[in-house]
Protein backbone atom coordinates (compact mmCIF):
# COMPACT_ATOMS: atom_id res chain seq x y z
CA UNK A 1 -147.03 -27.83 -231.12
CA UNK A 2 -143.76 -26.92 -229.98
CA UNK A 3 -142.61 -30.33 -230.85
CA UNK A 4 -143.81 -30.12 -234.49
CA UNK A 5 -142.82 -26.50 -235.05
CA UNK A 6 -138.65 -28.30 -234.64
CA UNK A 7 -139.16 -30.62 -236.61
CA UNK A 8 -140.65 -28.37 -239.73
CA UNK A 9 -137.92 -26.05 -238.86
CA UNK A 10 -135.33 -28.93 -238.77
CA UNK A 11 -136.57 -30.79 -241.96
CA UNK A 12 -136.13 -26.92 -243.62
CA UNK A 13 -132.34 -26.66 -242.20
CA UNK A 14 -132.10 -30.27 -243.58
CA UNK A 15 -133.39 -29.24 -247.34
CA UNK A 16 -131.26 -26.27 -247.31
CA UNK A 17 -127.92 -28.39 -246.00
CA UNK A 18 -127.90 -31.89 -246.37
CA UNK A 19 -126.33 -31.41 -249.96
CA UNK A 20 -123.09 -29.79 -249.77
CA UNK A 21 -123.35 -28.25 -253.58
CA UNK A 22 -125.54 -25.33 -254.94
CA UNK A 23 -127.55 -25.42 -258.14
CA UNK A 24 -124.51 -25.21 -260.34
CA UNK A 25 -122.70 -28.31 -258.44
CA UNK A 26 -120.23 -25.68 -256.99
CA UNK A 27 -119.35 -26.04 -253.31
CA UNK A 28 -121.34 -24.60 -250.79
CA UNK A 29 -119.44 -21.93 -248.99
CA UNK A 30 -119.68 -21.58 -245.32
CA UNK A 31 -117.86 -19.69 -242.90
CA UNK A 32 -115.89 -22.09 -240.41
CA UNK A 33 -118.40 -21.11 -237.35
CA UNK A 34 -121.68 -21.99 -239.74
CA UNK A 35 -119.72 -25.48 -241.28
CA UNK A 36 -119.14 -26.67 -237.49
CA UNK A 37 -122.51 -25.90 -236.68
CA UNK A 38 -123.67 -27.93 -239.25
CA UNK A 39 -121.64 -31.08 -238.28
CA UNK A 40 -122.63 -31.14 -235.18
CA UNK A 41 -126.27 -30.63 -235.83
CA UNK A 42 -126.27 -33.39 -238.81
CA UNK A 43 -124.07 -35.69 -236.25
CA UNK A 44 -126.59 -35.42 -233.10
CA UNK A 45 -129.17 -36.26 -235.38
CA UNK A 46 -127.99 -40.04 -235.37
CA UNK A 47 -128.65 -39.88 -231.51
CA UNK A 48 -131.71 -38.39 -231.43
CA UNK A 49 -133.86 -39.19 -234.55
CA UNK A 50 -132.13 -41.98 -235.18
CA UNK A 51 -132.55 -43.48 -231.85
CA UNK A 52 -134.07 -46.93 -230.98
CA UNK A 53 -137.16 -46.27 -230.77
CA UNK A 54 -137.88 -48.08 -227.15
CA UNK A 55 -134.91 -47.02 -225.24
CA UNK A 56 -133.86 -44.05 -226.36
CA UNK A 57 -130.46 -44.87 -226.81
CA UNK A 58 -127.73 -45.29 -229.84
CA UNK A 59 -128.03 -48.20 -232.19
CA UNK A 60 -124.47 -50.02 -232.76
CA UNK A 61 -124.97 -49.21 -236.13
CA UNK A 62 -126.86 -47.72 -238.77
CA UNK A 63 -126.66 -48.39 -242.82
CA UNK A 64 -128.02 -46.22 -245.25
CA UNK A 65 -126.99 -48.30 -248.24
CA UNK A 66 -127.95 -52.19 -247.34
CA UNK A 67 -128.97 -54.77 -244.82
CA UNK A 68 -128.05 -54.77 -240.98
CA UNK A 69 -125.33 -57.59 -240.12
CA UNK A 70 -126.26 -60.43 -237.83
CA UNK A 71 -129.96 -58.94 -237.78
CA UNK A 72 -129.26 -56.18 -235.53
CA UNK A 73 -130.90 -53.07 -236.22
CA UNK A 74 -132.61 -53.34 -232.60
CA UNK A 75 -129.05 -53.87 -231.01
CA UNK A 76 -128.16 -50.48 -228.87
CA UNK A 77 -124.23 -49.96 -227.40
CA UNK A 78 -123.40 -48.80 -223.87
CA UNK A 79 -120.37 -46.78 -224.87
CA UNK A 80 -121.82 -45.44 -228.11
CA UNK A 81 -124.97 -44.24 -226.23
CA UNK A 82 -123.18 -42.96 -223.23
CA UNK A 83 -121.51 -40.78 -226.23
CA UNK A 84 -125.06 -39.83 -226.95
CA UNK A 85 -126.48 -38.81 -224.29
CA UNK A 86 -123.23 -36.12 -224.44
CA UNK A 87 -124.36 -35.49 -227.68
CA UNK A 88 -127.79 -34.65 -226.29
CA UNK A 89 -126.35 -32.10 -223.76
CA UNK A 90 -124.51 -30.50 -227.03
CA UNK A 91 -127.63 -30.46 -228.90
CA UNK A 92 -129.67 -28.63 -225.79
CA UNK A 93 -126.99 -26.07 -225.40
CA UNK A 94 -127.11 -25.63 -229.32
CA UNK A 95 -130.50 -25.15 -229.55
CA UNK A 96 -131.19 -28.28 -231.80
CA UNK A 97 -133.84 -29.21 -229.75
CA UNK A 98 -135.28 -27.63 -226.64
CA UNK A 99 -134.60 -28.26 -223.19
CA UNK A 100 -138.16 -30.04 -222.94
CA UNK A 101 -137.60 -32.60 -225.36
CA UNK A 102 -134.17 -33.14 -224.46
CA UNK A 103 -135.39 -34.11 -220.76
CA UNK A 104 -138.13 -36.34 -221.97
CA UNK A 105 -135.46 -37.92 -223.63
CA UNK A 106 -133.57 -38.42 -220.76
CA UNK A 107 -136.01 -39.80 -218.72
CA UNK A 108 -136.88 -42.16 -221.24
CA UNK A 109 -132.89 -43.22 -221.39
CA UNK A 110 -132.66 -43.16 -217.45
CA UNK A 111 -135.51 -45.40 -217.04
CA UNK A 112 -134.31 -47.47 -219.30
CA UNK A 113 -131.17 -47.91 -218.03
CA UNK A 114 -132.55 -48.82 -214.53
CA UNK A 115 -134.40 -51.76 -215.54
CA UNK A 116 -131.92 -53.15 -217.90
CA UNK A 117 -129.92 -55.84 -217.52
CA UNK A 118 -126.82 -54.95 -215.36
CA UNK A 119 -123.81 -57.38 -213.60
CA UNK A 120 -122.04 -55.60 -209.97
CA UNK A 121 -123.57 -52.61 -211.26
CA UNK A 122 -121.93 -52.64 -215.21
CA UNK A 123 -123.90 -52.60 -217.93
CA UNK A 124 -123.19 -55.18 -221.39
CA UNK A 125 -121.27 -54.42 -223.93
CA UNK A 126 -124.59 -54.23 -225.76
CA UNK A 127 -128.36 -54.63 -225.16
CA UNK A 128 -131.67 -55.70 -226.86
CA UNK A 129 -133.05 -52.45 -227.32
CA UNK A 130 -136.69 -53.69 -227.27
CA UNK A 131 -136.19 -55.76 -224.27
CA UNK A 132 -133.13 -54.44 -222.39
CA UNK A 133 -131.47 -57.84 -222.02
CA UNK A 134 -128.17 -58.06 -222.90
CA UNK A 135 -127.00 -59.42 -225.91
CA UNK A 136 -123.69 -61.34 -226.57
CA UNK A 137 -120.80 -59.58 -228.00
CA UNK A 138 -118.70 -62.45 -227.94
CA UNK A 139 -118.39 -66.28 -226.26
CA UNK A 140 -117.27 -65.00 -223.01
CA UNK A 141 -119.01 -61.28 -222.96
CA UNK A 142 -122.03 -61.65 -221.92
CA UNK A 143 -121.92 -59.94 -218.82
CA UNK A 144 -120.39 -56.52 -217.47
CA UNK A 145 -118.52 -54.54 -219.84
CA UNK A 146 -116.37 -52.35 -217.45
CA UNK A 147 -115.35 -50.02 -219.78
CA UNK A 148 -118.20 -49.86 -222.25
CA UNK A 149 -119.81 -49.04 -218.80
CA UNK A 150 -117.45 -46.20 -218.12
CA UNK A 151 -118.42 -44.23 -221.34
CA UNK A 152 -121.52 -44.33 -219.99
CA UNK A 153 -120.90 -43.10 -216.14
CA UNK A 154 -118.77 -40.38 -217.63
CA UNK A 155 -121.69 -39.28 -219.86
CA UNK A 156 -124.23 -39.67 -216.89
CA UNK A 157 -121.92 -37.52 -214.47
CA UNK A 158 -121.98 -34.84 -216.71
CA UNK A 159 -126.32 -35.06 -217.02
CA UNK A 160 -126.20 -34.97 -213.47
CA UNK A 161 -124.26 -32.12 -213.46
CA UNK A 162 -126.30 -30.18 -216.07
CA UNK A 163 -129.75 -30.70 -214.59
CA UNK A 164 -128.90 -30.64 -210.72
CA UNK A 165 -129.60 -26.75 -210.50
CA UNK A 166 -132.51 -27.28 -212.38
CA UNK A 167 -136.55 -27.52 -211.69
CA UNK A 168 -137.95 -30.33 -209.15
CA UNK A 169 -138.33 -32.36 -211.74
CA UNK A 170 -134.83 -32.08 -213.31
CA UNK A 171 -133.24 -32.44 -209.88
CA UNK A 172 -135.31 -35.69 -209.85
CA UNK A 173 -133.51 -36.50 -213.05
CA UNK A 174 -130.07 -35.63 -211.99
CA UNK A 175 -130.33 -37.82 -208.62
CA UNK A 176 -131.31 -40.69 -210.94
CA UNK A 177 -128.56 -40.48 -213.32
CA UNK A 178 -126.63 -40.15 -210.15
CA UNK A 179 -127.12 -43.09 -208.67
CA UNK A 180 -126.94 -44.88 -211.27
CA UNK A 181 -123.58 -44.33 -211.62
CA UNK A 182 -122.49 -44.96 -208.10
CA UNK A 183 -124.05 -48.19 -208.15
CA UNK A 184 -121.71 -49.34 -210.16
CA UNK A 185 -119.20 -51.93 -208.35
CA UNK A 186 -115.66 -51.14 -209.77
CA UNK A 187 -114.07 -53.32 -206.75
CA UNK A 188 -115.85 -55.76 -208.03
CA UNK A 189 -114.01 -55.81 -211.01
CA UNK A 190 -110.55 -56.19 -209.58
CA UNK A 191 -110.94 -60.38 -209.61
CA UNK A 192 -110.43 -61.10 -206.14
CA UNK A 193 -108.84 -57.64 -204.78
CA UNK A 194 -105.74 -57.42 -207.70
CA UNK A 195 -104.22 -54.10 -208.61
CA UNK A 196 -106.06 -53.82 -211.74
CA UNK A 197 -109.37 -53.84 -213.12
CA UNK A 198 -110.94 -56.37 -215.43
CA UNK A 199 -112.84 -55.32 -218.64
CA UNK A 200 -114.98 -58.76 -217.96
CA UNK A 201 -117.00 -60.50 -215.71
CA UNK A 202 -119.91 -62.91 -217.35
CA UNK A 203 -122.79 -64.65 -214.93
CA UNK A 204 -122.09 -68.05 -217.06
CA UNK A 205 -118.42 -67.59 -217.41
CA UNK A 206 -117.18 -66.05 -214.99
CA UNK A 207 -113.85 -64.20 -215.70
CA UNK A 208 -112.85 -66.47 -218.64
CA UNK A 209 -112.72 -63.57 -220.92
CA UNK A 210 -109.54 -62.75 -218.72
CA UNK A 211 -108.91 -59.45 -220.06
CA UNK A 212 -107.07 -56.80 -217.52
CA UNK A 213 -106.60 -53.06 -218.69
CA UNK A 214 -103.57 -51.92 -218.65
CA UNK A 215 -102.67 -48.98 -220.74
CA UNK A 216 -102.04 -47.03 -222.74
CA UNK A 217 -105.27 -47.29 -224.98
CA UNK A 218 -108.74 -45.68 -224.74
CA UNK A 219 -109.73 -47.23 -221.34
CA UNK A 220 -108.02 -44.26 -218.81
CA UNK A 221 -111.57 -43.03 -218.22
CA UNK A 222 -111.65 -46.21 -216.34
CA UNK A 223 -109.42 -46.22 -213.67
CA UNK A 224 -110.69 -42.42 -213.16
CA UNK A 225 -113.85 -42.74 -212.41
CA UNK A 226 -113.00 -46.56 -210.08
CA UNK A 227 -110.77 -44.23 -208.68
CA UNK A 228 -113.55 -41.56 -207.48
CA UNK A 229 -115.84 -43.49 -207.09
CA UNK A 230 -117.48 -42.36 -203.01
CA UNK A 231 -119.74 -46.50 -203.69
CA UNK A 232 -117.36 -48.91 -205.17
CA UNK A 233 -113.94 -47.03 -205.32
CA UNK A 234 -110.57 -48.69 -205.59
CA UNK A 235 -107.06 -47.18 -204.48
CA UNK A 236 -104.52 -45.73 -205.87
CA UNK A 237 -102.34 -48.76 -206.61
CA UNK A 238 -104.74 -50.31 -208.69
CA UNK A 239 -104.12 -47.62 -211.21
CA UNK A 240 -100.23 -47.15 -210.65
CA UNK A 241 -99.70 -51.06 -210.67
CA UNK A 242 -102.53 -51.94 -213.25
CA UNK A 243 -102.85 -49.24 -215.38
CA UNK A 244 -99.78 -47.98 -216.07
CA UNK A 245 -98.04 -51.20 -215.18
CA UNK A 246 -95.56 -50.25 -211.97
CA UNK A 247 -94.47 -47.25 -214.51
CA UNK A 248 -93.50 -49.08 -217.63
CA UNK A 249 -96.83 -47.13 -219.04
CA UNK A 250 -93.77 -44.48 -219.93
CA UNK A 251 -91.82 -43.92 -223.37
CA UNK A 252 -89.37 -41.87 -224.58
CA UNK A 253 -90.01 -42.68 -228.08
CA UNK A 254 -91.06 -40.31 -230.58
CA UNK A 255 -92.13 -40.17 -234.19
CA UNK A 256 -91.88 -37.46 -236.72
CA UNK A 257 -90.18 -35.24 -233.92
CA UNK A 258 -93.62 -35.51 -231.88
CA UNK A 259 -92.97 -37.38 -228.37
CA UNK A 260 -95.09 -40.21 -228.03
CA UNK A 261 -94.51 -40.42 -224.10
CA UNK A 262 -96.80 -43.47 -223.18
CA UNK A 263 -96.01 -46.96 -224.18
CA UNK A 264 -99.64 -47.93 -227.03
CA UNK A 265 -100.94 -50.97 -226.80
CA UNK A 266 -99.21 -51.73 -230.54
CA UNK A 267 -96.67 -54.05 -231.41
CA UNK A 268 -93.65 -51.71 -231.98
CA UNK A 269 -92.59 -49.48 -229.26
CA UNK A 270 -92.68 -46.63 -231.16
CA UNK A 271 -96.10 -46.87 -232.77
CA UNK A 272 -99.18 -45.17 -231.53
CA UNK A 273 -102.68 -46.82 -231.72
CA UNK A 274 -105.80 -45.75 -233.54
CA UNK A 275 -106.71 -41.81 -232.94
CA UNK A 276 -110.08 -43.02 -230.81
CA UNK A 277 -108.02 -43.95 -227.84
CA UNK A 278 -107.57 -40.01 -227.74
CA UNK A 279 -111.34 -39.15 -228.11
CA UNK A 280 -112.73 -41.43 -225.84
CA UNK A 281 -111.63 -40.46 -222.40
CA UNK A 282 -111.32 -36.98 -223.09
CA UNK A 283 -115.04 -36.43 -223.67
CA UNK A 284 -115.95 -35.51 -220.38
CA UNK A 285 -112.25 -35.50 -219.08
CA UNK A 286 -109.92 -32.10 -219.90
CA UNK A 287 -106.42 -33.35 -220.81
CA UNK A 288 -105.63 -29.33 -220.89
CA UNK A 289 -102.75 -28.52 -218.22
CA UNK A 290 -103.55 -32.65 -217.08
CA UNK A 291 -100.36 -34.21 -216.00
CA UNK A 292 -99.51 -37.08 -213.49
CA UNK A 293 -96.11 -38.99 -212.75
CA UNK A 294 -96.85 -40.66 -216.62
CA UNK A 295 -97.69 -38.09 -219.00
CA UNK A 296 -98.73 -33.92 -220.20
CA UNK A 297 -102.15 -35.75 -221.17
CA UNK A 298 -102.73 -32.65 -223.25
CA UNK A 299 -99.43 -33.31 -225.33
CA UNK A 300 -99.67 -36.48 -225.38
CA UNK A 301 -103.40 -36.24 -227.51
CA UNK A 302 -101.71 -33.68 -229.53
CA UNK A 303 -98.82 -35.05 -230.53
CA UNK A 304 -100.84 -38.72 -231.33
CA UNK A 305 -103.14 -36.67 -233.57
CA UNK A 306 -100.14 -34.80 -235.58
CA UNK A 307 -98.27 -38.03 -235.70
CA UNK A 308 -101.14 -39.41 -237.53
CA UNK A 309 -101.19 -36.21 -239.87
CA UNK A 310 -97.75 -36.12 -240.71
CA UNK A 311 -97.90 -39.85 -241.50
CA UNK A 312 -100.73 -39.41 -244.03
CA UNK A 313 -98.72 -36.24 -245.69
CA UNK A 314 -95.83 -39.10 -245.97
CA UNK A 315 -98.14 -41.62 -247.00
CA UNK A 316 -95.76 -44.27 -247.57
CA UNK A 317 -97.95 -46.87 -248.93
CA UNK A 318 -99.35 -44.51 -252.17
CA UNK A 319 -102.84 -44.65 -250.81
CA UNK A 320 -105.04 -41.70 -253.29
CA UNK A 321 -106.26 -39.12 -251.69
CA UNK A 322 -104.17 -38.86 -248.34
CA UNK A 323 -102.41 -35.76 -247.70
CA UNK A 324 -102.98 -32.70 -245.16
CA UNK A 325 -106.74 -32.58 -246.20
CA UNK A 326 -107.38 -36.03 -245.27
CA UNK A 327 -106.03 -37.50 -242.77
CA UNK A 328 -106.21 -39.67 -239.41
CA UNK A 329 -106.65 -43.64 -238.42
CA UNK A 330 -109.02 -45.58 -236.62
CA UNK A 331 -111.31 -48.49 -235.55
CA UNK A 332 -113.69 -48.27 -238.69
CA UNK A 333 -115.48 -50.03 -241.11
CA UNK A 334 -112.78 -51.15 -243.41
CA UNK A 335 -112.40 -52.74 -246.94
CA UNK A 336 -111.56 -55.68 -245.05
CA UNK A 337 -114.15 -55.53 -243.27
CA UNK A 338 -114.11 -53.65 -239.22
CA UNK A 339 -110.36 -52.73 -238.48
CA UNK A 340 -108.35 -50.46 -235.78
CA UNK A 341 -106.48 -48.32 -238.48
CA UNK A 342 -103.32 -46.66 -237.50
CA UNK A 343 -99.95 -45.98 -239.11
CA UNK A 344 -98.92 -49.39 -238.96
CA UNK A 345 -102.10 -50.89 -240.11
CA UNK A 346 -102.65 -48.89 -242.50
CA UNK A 347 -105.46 -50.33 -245.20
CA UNK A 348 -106.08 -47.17 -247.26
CA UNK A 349 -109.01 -45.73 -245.38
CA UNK A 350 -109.71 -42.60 -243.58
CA UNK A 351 -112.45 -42.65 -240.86
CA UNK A 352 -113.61 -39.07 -240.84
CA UNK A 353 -114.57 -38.93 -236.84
CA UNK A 354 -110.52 -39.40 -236.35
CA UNK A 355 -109.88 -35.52 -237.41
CA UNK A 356 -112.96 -34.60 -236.86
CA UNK A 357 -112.83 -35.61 -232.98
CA UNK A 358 -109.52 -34.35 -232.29
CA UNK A 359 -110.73 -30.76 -233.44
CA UNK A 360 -109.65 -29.42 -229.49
CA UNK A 361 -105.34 -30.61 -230.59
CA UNK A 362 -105.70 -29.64 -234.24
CA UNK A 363 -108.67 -26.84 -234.43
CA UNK A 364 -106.53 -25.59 -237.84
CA UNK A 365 -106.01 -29.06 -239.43
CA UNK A 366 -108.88 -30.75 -238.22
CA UNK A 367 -111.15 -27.81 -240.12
CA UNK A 368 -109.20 -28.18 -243.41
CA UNK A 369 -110.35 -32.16 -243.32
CA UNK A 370 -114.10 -31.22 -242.87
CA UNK A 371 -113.62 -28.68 -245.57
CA UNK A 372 -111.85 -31.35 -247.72
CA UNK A 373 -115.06 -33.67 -247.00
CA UNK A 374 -117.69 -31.47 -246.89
CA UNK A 375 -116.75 -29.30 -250.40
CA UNK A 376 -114.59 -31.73 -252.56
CA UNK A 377 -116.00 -35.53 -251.53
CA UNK A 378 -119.53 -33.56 -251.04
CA UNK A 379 -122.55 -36.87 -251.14
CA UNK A 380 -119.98 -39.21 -251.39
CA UNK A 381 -118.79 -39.26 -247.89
CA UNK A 382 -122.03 -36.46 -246.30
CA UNK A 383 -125.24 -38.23 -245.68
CA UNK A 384 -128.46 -38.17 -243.16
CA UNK A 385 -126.27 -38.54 -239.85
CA UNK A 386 -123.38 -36.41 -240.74
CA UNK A 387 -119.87 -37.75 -242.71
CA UNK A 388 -120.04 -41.80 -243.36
CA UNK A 389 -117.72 -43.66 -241.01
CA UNK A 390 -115.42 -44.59 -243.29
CA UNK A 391 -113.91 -44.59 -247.10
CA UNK A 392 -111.11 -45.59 -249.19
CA UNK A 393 -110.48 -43.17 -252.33
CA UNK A 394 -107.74 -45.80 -253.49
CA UNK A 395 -110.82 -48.56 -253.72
CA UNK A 396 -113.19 -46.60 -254.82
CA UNK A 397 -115.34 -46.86 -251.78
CA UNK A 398 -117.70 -44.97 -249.75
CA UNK A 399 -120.29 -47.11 -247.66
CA UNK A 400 -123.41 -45.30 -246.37
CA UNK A 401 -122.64 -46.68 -242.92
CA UNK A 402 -122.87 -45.08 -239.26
CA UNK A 403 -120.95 -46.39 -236.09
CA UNK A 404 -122.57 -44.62 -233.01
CA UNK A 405 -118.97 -45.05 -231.63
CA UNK A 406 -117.44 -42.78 -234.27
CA UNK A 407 -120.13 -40.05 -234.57
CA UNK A 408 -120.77 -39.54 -230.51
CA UNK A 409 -117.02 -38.05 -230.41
CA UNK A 410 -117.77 -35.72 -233.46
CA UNK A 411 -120.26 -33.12 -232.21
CA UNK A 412 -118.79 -33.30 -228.25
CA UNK A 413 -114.99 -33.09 -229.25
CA UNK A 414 -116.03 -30.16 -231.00
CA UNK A 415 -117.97 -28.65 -228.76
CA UNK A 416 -115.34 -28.50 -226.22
CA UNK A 417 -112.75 -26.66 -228.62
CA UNK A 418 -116.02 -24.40 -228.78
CA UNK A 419 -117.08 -23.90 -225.35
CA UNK A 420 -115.70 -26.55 -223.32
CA UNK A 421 -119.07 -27.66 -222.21
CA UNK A 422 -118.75 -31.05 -221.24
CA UNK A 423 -115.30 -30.68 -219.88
CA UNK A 424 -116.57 -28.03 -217.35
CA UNK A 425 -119.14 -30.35 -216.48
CA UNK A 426 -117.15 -33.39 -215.80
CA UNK A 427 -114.59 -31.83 -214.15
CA UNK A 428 -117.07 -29.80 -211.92
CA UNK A 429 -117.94 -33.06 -210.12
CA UNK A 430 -116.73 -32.92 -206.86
CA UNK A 431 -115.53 -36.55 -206.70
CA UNK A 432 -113.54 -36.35 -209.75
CA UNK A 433 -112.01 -33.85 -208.45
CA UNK A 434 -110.91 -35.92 -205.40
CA UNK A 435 -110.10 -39.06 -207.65
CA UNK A 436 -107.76 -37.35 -209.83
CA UNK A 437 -106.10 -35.69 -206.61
CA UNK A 438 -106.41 -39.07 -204.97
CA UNK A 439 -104.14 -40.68 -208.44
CA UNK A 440 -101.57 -37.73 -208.08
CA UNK A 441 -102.87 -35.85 -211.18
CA UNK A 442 -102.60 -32.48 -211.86
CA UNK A 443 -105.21 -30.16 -213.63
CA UNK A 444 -106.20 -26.25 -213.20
CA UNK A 445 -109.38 -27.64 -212.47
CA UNK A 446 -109.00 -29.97 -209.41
């Protein structure tokens, strides 16, 4: 009964909210705390009703307006559910859905997760949602996906976290998602002992993918949690020499006055990469007063996510509708098809989640974008799971298309500028703590 009595109440919010226009076609008006609290409720909704329906967990993808690429709709991501399951925590603590269902959904994910294909511990890139096998991403990935994996050990940390003070059979829960994490074999994933980690290793292939990560993109979350890791944990050099490459990670470049102070991943040394690799890691991770040898992680997110703003107030390519109410770049569904959008690959198209999800840096700027969606692009861009993934007002075009990669940051990057939930839970874990310490890190929370 309980059950049913949500969902009436839900489908009611839904009839009341969905459309963003009154009777007249005028803008809805909401106060800033109401307008949040409708983002992230539409947003969790692609985690939880739009679930696969066997695991639990986050379909790659979901399209409103046409057929599923490369048949599919039953394909479910690591990192995109790991995402979720934060999402889930949000949606608890938010009262979407009680603490009940949110459990049975978390033993349903958790069991899942134990029987599914796994390699040293990582999970794929993706699965077969009906089957858990994994399922190709590309010639060589077929295998363990180290840090597709580590979105999801950062999300199951902070489950543990939530439910270890709980009931018997929460505790239960919490020692699952537990081990589950430290089973995973980051040594294994330094090829042969190196100082650095691989992002591939395939049973068929081997390491042929030969892909090390070094930074700076989204991966940091990586070396963190090899790093603290009490199972499978690698030293410190591993991250100093790997990572951030014997300290060439550093820059002293800046654009539009805003220090960029770690070397992207992009081809000019003064770029900055797509506004996800400053979501990502950050979910459970609290770049606030976070500083190592490298980097002020905190102004380092910052001043990426104003550099993007202040590039689409410049707009130098013409593109309609850029400006301070829309703004921010990043791996999206593009006109040309998927593309990591940044200032120097720019195609015309603003991913909403890229504002959205840096709400903690920008709270004032990232609220007049979802204003700018929600009231002036209204249906166009606002659908069943929250803001479309992507649009281009220059080409006329607004796909009803979800990327569980680009909503999972939305409702948990704003729900630590709210409360800081999932920061307090992921740094609450004792052997983050001592991995951070253990990398030379700094943080009023360690």
């Amino acid at each position: 009964m309980r059950v049913l009595l949500s969902i009436a109440l839900f489908g009611l919010f839904l009839a009341c909210h969905t459309t963003p226009t009154n009777n007249e076609g005028q803008p809805t008006s909401l106060s800033d705390d109401s307008l949040l609290t409708l983002v992230q409720r539409q947003t969790f909704q692609y985690f939880w009703e739009g679930a696969e329906p066997v695991s639990g967990m986050a379909r790659e993808r979901i399209h409103i307006d046409g057929e599923y690429p490369q048949n599919d709709e039953d394909v479910v991501t690591i990192g995109g559910s790991g995402f979720g399951l934060m999402a889930l925590l949000v949606g608890i603590e938010r009262e979407f859905i009680t603490r009940q269902e949110g459990v049975e959904r978390f033993e349903r994910v958790i069991g899942y997760l134990e029987k599914a294909d796994r390699f040293h511990g990582a999970w794929p890139h993706w699965l077969e949602g009906p089957t858990g096998k994994a399922k190709p991403f590309s010639k060589n990935d077929n295998g363990g996906d180290l840090v597709e994996t580590a979105f999801m050990a950062q999300a199951l940390i902070c489950v543990r976290e939530y439910f270890q003070q709980g009931d018997e059979y929460e505790k239960q829960l919490a020692a699952r998602a537990d081990a589950l994490w430290k089973a995973i074999e980051w040594d294994w994933y330094r090829q042969g002992g190196q100082n650095v980690l691989y992002w591939h290793w395939s049973p068929t292939a081997g390491w042929a993918a030969n892909h090390p990560i070094r930074g700076y993109d989204e991966c940091l979350i990586t070396y963190i949690l090899a790093a603290s890791s009490p199972t499978h944990g690698v030293p410190a050099e591993v991250y100093h020499e790997g990572w951030a490459r014997g300290g060439a990670i550093k820059s002293n470049a800046e654009r539009y006055g805003h220090p960029i102070e770690l070397r992207h991943n992009v081809r000019d040394s003064t770029g900055v990469g797509p506004l996800f690799w400053s979501h990502y890691s950050y979910l459970g991770l609290n770049p606030k007063g976070l500083k190592d040898r490298y980097a002020d992680y905190w102004q380092l997110n910052t001043s990426h996510a104003l550099i993007h703003r202040e590039y689409c107030i410049e707009n130098p390519k013409g593109f309609k509708g850029y400006g301070p109410n829309a703004w921010g770049l990043t791996a999206s569904y593009s006109i040309k098809g998927y593309a990591a959008h940044n200032p120097d690959e720019d195609l015309g198209v603003i991913a909403p989640t890229a504002a959205l999800s840096s709400f903690p840096y920008t709270p004032e700027y990232s609220m007049e974008v979802i204003r700018y969606l929600y009231e002036h692009l209204g249906d166009k861009v606002w659908g069943k799971y929250g803001f479309y993934d992507a649009y281009s007002e220059t080409a006329d075009w607004f796909p009803q298309r979800y990327l569980a990669i680009d909503q999972g940051p939305i409702p948990v990057m704003i729900e630590n500028y709210r409360s800081g939930l999932l920061w307090k839970l992921f740094m609450g874990a004792p052997e983050i703590k001592e991995g951070l310490k253990k990398l030379g890190f700094e943080s009023p929370e360690i």
